[in-house]
Protein backbone atom coordinates (compact mmCIF):
# COMPACT_ATOMS: atom_id res chain seq x y z
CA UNK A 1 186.19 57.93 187.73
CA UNK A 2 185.33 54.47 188.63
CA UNK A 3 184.35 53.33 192.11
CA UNK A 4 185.82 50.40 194.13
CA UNK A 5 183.31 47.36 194.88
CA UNK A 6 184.94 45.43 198.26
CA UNK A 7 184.40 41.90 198.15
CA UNK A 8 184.81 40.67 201.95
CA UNK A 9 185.42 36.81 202.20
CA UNK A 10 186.89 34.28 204.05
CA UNK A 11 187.45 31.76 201.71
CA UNK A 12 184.76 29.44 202.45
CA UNK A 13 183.04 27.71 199.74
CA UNK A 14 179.97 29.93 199.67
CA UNK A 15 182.32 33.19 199.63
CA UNK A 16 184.15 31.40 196.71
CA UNK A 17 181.04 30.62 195.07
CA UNK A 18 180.06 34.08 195.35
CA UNK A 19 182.93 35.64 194.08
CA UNK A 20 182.76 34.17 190.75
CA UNK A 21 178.80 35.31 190.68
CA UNK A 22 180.07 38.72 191.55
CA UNK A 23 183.14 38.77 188.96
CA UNK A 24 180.76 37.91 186.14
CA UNK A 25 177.74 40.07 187.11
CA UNK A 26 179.53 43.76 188.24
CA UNK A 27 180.07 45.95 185.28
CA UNK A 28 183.59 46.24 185.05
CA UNK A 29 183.52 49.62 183.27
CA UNK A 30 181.92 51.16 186.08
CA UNK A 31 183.70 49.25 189.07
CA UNK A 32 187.24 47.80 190.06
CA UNK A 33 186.33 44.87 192.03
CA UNK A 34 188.80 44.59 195.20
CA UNK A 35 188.21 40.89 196.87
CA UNK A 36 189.98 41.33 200.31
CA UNK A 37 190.07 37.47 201.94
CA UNK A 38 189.81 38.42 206.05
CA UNK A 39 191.44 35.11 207.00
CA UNK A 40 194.81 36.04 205.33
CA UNK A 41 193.85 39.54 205.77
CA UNK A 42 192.70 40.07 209.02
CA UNK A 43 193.95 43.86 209.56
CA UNK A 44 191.02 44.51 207.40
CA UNK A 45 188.70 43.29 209.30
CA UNK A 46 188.32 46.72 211.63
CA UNK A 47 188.00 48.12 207.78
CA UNK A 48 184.82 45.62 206.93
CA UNK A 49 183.09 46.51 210.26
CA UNK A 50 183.28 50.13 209.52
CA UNK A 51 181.35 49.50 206.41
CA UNK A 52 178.79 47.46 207.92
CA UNK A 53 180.16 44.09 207.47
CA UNK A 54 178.59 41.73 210.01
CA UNK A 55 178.90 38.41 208.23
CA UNK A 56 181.11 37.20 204.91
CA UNK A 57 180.39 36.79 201.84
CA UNK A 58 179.58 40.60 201.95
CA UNK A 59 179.83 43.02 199.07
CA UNK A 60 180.30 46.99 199.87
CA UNK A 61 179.63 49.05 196.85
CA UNK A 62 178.99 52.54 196.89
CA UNK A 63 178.89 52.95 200.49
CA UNK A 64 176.25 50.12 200.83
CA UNK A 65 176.85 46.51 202.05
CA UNK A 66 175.04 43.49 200.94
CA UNK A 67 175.65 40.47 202.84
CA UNK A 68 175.37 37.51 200.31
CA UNK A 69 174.44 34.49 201.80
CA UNK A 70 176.37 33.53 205.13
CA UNK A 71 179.23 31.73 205.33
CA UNK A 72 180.67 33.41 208.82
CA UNK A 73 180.30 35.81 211.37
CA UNK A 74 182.62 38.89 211.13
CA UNK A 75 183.02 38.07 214.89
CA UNK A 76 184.35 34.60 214.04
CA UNK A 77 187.52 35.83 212.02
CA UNK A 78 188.74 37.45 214.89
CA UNK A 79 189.52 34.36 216.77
């Protein structure tokens, strides 16, 4: 069975720049890569702060987020 890496962004050009390191580095075979963009998406972002998102570009894979860079607060989206 293959696990779910969540790409959190916001569509900044850091989180863009990100998401193409990610897309080209995560081993397909063992992951589906999900990118979930919070500004067009912003129900998710109760979902993101449950994992331990507190700033985007984040990555949660395997129950673990790693914030990549920083391109916003979680806390900003919600305005």
């Amino acid at each position: 069975m293959m696990s779910t890496a969540i790409f959190y962004h916001a569509g900044c050009p850091v989180c863009l720049g990100a998401e193409q390191m990610l897309a080209n580095a995560i081993d397909s075979k063992k992951y589906t890569i999900e990118n979930v963009h919070l500004g067009t998406h912003a129900k998710r972002i109760k979902e993101a702060e449950e994992a331990g998102v507190k700033s985007v570009p984040a990555l949660v894979l395997d129950g673990e987020v790693f914030h990549i860079n920083f391109g916003a607060a979680i806390a900003d989206l919600k305005n």
